[in-house]
C-alpha atoms as a PDB file:
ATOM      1  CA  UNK A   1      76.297 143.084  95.412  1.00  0.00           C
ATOM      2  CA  UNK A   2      78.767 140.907  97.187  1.00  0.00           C
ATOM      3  CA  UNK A   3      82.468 141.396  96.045  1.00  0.00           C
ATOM      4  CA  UNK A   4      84.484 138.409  96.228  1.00  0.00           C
ATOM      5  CA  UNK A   5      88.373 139.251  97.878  1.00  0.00           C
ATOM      6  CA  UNK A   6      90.281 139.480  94.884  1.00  0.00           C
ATOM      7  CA  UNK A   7      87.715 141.959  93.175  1.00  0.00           C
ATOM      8  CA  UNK A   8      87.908 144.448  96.588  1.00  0.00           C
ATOM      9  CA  UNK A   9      91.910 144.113  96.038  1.00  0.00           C
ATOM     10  CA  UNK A  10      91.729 145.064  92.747  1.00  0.00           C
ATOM     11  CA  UNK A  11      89.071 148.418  93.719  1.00  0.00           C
ATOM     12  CA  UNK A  12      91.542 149.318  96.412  1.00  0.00           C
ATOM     13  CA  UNK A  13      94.578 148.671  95.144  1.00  0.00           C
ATOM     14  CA  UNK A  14      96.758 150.619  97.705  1.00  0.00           C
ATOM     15  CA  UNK A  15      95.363 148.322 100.319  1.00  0.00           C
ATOM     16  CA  UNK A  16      96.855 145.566  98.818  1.00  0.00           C
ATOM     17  CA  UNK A  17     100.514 144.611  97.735  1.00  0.00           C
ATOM     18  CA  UNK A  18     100.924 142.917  94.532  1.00  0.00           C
ATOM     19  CA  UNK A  19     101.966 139.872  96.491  1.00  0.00           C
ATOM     20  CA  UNK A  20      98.458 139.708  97.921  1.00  0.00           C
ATOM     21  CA  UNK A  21      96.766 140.460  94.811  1.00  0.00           C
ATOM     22  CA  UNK A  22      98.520 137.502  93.294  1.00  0.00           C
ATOM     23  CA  UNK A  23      97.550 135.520  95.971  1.00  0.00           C
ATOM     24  CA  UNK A  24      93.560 136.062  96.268  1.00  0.00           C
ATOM     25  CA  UNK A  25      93.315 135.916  91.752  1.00  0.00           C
ATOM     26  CA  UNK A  26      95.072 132.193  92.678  1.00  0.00           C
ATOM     27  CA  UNK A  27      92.504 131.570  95.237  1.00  0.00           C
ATOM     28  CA  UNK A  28      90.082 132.833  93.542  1.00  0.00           C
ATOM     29  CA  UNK A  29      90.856 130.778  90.451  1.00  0.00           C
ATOM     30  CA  UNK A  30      91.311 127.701  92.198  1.00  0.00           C
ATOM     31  CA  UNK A  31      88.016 128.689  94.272  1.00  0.00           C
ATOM     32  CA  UNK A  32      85.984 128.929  91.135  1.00  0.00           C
ATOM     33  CA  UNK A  33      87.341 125.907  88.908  1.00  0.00           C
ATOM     34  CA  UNK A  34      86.739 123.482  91.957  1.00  0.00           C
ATOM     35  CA  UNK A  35      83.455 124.303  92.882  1.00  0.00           C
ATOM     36  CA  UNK A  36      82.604 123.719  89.311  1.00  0.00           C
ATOM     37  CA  UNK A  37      83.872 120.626  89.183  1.00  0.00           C
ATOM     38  CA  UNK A  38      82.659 119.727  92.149  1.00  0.00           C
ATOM     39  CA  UNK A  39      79.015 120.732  90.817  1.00  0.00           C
ATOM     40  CA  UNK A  40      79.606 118.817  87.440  1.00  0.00           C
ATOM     41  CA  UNK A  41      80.452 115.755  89.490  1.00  0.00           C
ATOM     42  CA  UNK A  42      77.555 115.575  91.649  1.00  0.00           C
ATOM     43  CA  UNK A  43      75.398 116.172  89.086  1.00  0.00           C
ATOM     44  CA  UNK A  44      76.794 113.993  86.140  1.00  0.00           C
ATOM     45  CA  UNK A  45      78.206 110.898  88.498  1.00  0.00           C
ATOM     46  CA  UNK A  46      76.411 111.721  92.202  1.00  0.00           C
ATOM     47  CA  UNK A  47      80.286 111.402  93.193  1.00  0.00           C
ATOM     48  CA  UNK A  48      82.218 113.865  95.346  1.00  0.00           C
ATOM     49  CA  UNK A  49      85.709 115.346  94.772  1.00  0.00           C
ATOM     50  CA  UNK A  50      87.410 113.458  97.458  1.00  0.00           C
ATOM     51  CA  UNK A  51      85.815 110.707  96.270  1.00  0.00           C
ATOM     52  CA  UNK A  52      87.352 111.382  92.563  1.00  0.00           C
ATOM     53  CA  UNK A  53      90.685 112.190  93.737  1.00  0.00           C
ATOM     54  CA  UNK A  54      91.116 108.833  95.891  1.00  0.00           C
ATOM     55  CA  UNK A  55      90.333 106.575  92.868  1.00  0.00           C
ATOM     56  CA  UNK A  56      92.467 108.744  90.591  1.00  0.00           C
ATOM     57  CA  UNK A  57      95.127 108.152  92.944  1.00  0.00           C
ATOM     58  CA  UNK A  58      94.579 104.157  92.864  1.00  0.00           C
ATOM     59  CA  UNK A  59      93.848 104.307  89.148  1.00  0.00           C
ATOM     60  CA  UNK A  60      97.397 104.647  88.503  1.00  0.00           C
ATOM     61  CA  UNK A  61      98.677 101.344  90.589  1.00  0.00           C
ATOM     62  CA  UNK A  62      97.226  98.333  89.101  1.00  0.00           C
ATOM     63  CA  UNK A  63      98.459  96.527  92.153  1.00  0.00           C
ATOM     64  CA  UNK A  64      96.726  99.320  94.943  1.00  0.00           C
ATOM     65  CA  UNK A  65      98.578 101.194  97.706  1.00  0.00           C
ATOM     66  CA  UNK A  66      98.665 101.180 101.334  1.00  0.00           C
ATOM     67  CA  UNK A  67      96.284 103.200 102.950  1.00  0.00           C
ATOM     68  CA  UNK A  68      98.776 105.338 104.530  1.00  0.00           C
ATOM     69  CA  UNK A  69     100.458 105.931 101.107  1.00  0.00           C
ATOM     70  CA  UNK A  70      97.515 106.986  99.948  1.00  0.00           C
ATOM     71  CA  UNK A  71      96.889 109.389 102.344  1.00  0.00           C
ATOM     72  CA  UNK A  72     100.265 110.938 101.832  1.00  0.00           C
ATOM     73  CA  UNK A  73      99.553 110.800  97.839  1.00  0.00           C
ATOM     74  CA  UNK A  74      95.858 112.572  98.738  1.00  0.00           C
ATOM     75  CA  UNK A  75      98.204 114.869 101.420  1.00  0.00           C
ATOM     76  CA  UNK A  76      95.273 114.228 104.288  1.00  0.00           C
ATOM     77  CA  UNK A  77      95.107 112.281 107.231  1.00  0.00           C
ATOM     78  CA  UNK A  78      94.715 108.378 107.298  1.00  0.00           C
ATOM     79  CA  UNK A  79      91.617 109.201 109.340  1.00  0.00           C
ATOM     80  CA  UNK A  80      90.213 111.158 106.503  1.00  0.00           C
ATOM     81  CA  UNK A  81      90.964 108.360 103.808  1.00  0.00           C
ATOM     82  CA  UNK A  82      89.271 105.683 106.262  1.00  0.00           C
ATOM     83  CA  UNK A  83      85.665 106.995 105.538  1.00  0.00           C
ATOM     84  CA  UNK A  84      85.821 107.479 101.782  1.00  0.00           C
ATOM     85  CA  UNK A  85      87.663 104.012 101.473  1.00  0.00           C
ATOM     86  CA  UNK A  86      84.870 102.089 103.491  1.00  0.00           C
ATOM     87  CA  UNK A  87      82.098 103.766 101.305  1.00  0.00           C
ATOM     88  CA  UNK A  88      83.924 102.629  98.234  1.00  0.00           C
ATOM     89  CA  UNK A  89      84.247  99.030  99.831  1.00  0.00           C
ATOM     90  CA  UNK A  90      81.027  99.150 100.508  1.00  0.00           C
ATOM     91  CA  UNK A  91      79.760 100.019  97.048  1.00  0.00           C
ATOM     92  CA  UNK A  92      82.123  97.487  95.645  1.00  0.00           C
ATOM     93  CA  UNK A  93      84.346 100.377  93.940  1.00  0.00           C
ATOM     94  CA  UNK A  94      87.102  99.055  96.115  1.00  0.00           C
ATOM     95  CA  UNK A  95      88.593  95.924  97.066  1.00  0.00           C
ATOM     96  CA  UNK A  96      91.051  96.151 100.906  1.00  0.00           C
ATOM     97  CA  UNK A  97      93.233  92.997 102.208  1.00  0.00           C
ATOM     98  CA  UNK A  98      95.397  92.720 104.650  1.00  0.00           C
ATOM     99  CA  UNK A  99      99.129  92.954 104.735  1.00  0.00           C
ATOM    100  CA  UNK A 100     100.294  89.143 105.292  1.00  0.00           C
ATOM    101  CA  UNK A 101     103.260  90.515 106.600  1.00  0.00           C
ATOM    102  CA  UNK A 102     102.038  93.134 108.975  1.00  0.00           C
ATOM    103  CA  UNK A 103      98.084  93.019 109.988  1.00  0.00           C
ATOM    104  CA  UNK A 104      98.179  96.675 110.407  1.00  0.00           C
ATOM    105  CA  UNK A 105      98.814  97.695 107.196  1.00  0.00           C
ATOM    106  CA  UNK A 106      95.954  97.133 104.399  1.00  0.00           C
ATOM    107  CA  UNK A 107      96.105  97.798 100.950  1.00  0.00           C
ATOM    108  CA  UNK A 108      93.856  99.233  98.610  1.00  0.00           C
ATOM    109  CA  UNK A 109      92.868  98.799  94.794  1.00  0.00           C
ATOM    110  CA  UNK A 110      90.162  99.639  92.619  1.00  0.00           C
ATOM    111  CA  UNK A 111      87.673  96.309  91.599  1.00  0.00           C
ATOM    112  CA  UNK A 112      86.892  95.956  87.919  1.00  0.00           C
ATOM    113  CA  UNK A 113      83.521  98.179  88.389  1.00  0.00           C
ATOM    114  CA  UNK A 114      85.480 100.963  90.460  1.00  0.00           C
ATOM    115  CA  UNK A 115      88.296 100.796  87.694  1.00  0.00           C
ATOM    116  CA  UNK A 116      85.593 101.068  84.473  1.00  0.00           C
ATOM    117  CA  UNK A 117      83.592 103.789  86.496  1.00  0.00           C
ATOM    118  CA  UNK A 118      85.969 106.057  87.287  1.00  0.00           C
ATOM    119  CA  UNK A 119      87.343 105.895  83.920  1.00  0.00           C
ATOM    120  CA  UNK A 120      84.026 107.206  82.433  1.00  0.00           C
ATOM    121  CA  UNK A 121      84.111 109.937  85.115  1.00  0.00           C
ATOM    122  CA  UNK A 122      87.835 110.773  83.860  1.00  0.00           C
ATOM    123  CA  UNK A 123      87.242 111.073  80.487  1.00  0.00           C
ATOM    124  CA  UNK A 124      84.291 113.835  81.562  1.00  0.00           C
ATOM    125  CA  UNK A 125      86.700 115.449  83.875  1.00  0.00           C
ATOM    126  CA  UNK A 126      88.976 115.948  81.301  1.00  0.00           C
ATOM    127  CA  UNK A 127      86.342 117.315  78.895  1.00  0.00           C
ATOM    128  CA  UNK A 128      85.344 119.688  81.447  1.00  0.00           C
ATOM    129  CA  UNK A 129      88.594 120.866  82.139  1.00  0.00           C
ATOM    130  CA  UNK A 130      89.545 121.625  78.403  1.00  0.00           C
ATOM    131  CA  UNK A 131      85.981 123.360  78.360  1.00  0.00           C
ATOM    132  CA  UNK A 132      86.684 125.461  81.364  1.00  0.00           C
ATOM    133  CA  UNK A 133      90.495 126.558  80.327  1.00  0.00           C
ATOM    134  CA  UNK A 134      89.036 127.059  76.563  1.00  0.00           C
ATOM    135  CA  UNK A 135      89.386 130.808  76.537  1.00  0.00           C
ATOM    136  CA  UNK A 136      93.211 130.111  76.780  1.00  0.00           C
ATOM    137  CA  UNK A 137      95.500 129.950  73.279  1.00  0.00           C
ATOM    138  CA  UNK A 138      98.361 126.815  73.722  1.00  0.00           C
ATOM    139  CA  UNK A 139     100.666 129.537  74.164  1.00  0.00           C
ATOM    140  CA  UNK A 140      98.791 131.342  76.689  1.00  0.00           C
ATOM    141  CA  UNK A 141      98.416 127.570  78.677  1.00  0.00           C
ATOM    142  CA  UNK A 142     102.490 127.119  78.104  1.00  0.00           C
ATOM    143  CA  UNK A 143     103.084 130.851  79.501  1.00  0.00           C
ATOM    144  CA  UNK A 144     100.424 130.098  82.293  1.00  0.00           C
ATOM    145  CA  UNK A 145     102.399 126.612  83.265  1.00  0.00           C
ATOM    146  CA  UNK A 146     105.670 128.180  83.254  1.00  0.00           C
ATOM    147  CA  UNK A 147     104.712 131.166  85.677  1.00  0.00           C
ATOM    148  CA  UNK A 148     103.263 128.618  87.916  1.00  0.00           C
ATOM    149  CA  UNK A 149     105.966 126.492  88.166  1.00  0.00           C
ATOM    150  CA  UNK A 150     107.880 129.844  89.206  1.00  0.00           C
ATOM    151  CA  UNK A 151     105.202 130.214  91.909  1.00  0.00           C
ATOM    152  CA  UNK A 152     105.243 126.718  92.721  1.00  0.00           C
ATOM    153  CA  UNK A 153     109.285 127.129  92.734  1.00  0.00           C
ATOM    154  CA  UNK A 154     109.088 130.596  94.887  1.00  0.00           C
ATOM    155  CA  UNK A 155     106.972 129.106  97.384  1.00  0.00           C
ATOM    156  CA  UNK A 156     108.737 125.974  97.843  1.00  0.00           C
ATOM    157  CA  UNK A 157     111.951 127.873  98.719  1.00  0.00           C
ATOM    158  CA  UNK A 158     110.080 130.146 101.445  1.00  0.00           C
ATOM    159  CA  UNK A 159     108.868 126.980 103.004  1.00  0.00           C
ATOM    160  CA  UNK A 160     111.732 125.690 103.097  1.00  0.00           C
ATOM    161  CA  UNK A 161     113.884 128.671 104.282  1.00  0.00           C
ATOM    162  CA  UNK A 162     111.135 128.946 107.078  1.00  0.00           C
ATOM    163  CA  UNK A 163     111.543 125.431 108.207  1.00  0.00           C
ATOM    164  CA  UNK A 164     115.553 125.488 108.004  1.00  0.00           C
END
């Protein structure tokens, strides 16, 4: 049987500092929850993550975004963005112009059909979500949030003590 990382920390414990242990059950958590919805995706919608995530980002601006804002807001690379926008052109999930004030810049939004469709996908996602976290008590959710913040908090400082 193959052990995944987190289990051979857990075996071997004095291998492993608690740090490190934390670490791999986040991975492996975050490992585990997006391959499933990854899975549920494809097989409910034929529709990728990144292809999700870029018209959840645009389903919150009426009005669309730049495509380099939406890169930042998808934290990848413009060239990654490029692809997934001119499939979604091409499918008629998106509509692009260009900037009248600077020809480099083009904006994107959802069309009417992108908009309605990734709604229905949305209201899935969600489903899915609440079924995958549904071992968890509200107060076990609230307790979960507020160590991850901490986390979040902790690891925002070490970047940034790093980088100063």
């Amino acid at each position: 049987m193959i052990l995944d990382s987190e289990t051979k920390a857990v075996e071997l414990p004095d291998d492993h500092g608690t740090e490190l242990r934390l670490w791999l059950r986040l991975l492996t958590c975050t490992t585990l929850i997006e391959g499933e919805v990854r899975s549920r995706l494809r097989e409910k919608f034929d529709v990728t993550l990144p292809r999700f995530d870029l018209m959840a980002q645009l389903d919150k601006v009426s009005d669309g975004m730049t495509l380099s804002d939406l890169s930042k807001r998808m934290m990848v690379s413009n060239g990654n963005v490029t692809g997934l926008v001119e499939r979604l052109v091409e499918s008629g999930h998106l509509d692009r112009r260009t900037s009248e004030t600077d020809r480099r810049v083009q904006f994107i939004r959802l069309t009417k059909l992108g908009r309605a469709e990734f709604r229905k996908m949305a209201a899935e996602h969600e489903k899915w979500i609440a079924d995958i976290f549904g071992d968890l008590s509200p107060k076990d959710i609230r307790e979960l949030m507020r160590l991850l913040a901490k986390a979040k908090g902790s690891a925002q400082r070490s970047a940034k003590a790093r980088s100063a």
